[in-house]
Protein backbone atom coordinates (compact mmCIF):
# COMPACT_ATOMS: atom_id res chain seq x y z
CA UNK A 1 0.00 0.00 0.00
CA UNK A 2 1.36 3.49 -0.93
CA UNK A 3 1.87 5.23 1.97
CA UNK A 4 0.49 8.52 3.61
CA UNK A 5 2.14 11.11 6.12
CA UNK A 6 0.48 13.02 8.93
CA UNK A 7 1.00 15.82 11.12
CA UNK A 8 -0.71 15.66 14.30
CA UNK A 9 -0.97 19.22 16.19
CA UNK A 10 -1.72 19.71 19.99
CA UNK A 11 -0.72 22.16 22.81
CA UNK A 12 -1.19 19.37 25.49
CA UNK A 13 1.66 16.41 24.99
CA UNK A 14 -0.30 13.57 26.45
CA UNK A 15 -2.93 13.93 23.91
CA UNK A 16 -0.16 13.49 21.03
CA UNK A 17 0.94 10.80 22.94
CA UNK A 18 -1.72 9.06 23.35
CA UNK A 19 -3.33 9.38 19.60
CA UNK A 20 0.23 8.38 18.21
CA UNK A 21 0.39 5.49 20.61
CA UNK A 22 -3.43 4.24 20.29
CA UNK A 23 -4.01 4.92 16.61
CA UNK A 24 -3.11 1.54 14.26
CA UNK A 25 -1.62 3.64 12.22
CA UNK A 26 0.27 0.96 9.30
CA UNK A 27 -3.69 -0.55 8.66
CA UNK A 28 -5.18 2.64 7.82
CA UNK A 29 -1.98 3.38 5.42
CA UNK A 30 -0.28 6.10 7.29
CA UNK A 31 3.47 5.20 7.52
CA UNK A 32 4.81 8.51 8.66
CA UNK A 33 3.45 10.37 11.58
CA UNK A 34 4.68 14.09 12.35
CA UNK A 35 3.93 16.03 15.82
CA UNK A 36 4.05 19.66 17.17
CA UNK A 37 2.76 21.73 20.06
CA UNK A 38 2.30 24.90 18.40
CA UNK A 39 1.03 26.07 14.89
CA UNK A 40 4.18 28.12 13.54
CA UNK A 41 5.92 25.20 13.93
CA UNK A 42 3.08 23.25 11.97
CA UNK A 43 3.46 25.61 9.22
CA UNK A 44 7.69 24.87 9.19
CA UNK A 45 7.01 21.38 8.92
CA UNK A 46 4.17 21.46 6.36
CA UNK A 47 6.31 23.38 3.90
CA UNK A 48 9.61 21.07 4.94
CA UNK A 49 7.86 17.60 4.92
CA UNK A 50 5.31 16.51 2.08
CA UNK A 51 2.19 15.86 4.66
CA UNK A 52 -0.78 14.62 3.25
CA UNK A 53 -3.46 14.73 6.60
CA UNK A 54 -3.16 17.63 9.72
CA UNK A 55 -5.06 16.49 12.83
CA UNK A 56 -5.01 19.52 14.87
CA UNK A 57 -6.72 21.03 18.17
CA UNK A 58 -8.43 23.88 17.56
CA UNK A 59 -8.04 26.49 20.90
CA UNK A 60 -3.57 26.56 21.68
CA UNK A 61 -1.78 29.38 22.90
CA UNK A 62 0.49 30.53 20.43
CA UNK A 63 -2.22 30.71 17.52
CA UNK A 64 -5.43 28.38 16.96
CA UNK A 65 -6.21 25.34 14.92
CA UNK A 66 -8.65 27.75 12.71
CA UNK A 67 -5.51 29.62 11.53
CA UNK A 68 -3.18 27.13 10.78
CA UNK A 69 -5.97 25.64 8.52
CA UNK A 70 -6.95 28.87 7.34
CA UNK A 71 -3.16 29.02 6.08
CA UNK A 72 -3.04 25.45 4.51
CA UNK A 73 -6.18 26.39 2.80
CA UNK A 74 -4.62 29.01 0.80
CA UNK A 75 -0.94 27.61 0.55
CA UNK A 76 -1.41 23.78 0.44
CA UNK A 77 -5.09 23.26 -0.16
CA UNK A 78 -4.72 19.63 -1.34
CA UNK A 79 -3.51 19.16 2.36
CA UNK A 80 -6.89 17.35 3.77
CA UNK A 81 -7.94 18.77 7.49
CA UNK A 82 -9.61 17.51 10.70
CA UNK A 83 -10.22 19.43 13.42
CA UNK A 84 -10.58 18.35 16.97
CA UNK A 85 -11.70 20.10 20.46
CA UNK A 86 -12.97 19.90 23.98
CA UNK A 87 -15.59 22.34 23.01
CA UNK A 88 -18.69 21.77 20.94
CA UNK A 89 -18.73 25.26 19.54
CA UNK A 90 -21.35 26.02 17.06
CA UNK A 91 -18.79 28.78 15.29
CA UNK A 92 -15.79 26.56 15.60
CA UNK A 93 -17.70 23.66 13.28
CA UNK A 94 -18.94 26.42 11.08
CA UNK A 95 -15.76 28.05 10.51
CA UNK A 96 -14.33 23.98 9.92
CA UNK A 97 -17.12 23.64 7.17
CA UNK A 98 -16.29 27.17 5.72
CA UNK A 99 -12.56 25.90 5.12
CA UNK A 100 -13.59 22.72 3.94
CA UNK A 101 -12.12 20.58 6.39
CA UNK A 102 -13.15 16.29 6.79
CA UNK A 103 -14.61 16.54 9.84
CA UNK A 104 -14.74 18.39 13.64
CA UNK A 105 -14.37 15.81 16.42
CA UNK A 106 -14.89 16.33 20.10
CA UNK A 107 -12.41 15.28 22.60
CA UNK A 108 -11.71 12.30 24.09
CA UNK A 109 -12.13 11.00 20.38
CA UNK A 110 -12.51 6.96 20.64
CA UNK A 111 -10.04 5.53 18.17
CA UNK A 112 -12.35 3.44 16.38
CA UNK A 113 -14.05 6.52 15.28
CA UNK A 114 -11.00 8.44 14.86
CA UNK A 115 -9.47 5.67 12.74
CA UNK A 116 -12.59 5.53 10.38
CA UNK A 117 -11.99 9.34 9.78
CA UNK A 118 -8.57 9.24 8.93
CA UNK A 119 -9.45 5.93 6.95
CA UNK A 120 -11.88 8.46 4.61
CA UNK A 121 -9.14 10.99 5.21
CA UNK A 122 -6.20 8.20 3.45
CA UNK A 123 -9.02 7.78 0.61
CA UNK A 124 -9.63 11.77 -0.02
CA UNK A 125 -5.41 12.33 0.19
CA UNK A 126 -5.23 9.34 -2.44
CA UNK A 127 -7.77 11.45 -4.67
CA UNK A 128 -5.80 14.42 -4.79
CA UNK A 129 -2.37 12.73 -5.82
CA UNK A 130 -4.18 11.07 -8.36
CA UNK A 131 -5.57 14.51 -9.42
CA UNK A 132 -1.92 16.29 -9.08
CA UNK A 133 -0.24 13.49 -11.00
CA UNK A 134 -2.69 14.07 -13.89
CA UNK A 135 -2.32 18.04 -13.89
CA UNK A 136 1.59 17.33 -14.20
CA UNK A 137 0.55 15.10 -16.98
CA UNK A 138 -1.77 17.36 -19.06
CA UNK A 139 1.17 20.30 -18.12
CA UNK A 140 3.55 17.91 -19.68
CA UNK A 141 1.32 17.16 -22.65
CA UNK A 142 0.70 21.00 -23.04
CA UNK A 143 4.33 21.68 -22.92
CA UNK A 144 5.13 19.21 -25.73
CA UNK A 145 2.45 18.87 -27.56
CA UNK A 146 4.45 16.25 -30.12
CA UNK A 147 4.79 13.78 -27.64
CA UNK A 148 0.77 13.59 -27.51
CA UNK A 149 0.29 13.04 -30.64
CA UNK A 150 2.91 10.50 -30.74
CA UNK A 151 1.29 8.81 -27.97
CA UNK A 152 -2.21 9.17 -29.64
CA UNK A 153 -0.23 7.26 -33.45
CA UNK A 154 1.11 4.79 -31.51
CA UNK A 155 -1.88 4.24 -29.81
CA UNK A 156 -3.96 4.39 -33.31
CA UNK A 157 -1.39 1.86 -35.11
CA UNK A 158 -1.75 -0.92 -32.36
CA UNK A 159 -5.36 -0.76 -32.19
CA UNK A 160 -6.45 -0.32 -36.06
CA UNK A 161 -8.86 -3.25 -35.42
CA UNK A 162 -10.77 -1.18 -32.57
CA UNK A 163 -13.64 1.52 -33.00
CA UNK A 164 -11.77 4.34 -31.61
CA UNK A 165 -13.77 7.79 -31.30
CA UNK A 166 -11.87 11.19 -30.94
CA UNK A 167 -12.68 11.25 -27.27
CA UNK A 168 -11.56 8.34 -26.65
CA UNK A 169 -7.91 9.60 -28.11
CA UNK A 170 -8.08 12.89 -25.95
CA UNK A 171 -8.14 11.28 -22.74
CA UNK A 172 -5.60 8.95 -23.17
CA UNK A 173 -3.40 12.23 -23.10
CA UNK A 174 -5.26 14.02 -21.12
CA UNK A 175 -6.02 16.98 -23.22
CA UNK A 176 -9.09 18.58 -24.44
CA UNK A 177 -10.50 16.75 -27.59
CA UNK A 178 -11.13 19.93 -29.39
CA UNK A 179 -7.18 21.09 -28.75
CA UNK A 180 -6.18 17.76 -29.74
CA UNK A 181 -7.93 17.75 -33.02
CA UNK A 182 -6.26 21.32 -33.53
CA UNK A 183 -2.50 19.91 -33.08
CA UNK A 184 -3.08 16.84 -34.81
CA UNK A 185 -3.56 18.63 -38.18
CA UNK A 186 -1.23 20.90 -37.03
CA UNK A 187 1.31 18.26 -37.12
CA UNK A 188 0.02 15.81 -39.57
CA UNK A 189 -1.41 18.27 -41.96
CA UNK A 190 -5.11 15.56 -41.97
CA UNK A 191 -7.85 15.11 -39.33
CA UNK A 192 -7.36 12.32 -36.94
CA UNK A 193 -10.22 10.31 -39.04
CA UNK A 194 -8.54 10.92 -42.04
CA UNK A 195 -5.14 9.55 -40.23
CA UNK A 196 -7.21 6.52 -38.25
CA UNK A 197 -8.48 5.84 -42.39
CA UNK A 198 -5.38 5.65 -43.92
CA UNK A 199 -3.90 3.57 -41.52
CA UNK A 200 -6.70 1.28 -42.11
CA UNK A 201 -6.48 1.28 -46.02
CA UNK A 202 -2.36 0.74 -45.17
CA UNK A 203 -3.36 -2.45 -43.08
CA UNK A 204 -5.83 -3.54 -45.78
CA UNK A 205 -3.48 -3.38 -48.14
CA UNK A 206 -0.78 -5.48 -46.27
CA UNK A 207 -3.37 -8.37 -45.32
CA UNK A 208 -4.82 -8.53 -49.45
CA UNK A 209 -1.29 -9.05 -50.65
CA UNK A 210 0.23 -11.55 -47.94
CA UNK A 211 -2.84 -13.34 -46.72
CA UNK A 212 -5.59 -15.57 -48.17
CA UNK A 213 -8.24 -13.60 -45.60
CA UNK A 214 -11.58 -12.28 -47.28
CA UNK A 215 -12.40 -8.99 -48.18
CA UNK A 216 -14.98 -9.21 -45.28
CA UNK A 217 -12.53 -10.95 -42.81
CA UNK A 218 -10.09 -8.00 -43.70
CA UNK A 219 -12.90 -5.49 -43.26
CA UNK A 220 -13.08 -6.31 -40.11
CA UNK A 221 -9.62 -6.48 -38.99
CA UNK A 222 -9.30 -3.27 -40.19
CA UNK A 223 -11.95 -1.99 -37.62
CA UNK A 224 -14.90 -1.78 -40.23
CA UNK A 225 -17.70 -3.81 -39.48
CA UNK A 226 -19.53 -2.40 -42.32
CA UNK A 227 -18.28 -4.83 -45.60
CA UNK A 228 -19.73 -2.43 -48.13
CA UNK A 229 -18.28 1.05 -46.56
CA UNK A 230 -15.03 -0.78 -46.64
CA UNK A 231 -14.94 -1.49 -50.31
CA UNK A 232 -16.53 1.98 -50.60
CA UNK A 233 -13.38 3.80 -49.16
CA UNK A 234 -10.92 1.46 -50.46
CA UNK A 235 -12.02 2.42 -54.01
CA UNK A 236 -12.31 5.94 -53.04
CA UNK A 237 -8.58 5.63 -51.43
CA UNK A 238 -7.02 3.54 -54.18
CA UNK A 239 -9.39 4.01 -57.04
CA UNK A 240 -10.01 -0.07 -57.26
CA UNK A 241 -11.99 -2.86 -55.22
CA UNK A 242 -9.99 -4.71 -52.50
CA UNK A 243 -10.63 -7.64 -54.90
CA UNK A 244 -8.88 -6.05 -57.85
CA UNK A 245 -6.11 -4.71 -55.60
CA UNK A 246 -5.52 -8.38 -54.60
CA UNK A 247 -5.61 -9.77 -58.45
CA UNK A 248 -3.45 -7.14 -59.46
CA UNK A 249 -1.09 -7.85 -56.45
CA UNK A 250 -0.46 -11.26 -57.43
């Protein structure tokens, strides 16, 4: 299991103690835990150590739980948030809703219930790597655009036999369909149907003159189900029938 990093933050030492020590930490998929009394400290840590989940008390005496989320929020906001407090304020869980932490627990939080939070906590940090990975991937992809299309010919010539729709193309790179279209002429100087046709007349062309297959057998290892559309843009392509193609090949 990949594993996940935590920083727990509390004024009051037993209370670190005693979630560090109580929590079965390597089963929910946290491997590294991180602690601190105070939040400036927090805020060292967070930008020294890649932290995924901050537990943290809300009321401490050298600035509150609300603040050091309030500053995550705005300069690690994939950083998911629980709060936890002795006091059931009514402002405290609004202000944890406003800054869109997981959850506000009261204290003494039982560590069944505390371990099926950070359990949907593990789940919502796995969601936002997942979602960073793929930004760095379309960034990539938007950086060098030829490597896309690469990707998306590569992708075309091992799969000729598929149906393969222009949607289908755009996610496998992760860009827009509409901007992929645009670079693919760009680059190829044809539409990716045009490009997904001629590699299919190409493969066509291969299987008439080495195998024995049928027209209709080749049709559809070509990716066209439809015998007759085949034949009609073979003849458009090539100005003959796969048939003649074949007699004329031998």
């Amino acid at each position: 299991m990949e594993g996940y990093s935590i920083l727990l933050v509390d004024d009051e030492e037993f209370a670190l103690q005693g979630i560090q020590q109580g929590v079965e930490w390597e089963s929910i998929g946290i491997t590294r835990v991180y602690k601190t009394h105070e939040k400036k400290t927090a805020i060292r840590m967070l930008e020294s150590y890649p932290i995924d989940i901050v537990l943290t008390d809300i009321e401490m005496p050298e600035g509150s739980g609300i603040e050091l989320i309030r500053w995550l929020k705005e300069n690690q906001p994939q950083c998911v948030s629980i709060f936890y407090t002795c006091h059931a304020d009514f402002s405290y869980a609004q202000e944890a809703v406003k800054l869109g932490a997981l959850d506000y627990l009261l204290k003494p939080v039982p560590y069944d219930e505390l371990e099926n939070i950070l359990r949907k906590a593990v789940k919502l940090a796995a969601e936002h790597r997942k979602g960073k990975k793929l930004a760095e991937i379309f960034s990539e992809k938007a950086e060098n655009p030829d490597s896309a299309i690469d990707i998306v010919k590569k992708y075309i010539s091992e799969n000729i036999s598929l149906d393969m729709q222009r949607e289908e193309l755009a996610r496998l790179v992760y860009l827009n369909p509409d901007y992929l279209s645009k670079l693919f002429r760009k680059q190829e100087g044809m539409t990716i149907g045009e490009y997904i046709t001629q590699k299919r007349i190409l493969f066509a062309k291969q299987l008439l003159k080495s195998t024995k297959l049928s027209v209709a057998d080749i049709s559809h290892r070509v990716g066209l189900t439809d015998v007759s559309y085949f034949i009609k843009i073979f003849r458009k392509k090539e100005g003959t029938t796969p048939q003649q193609y074949r007699e004329k090949a031998e």
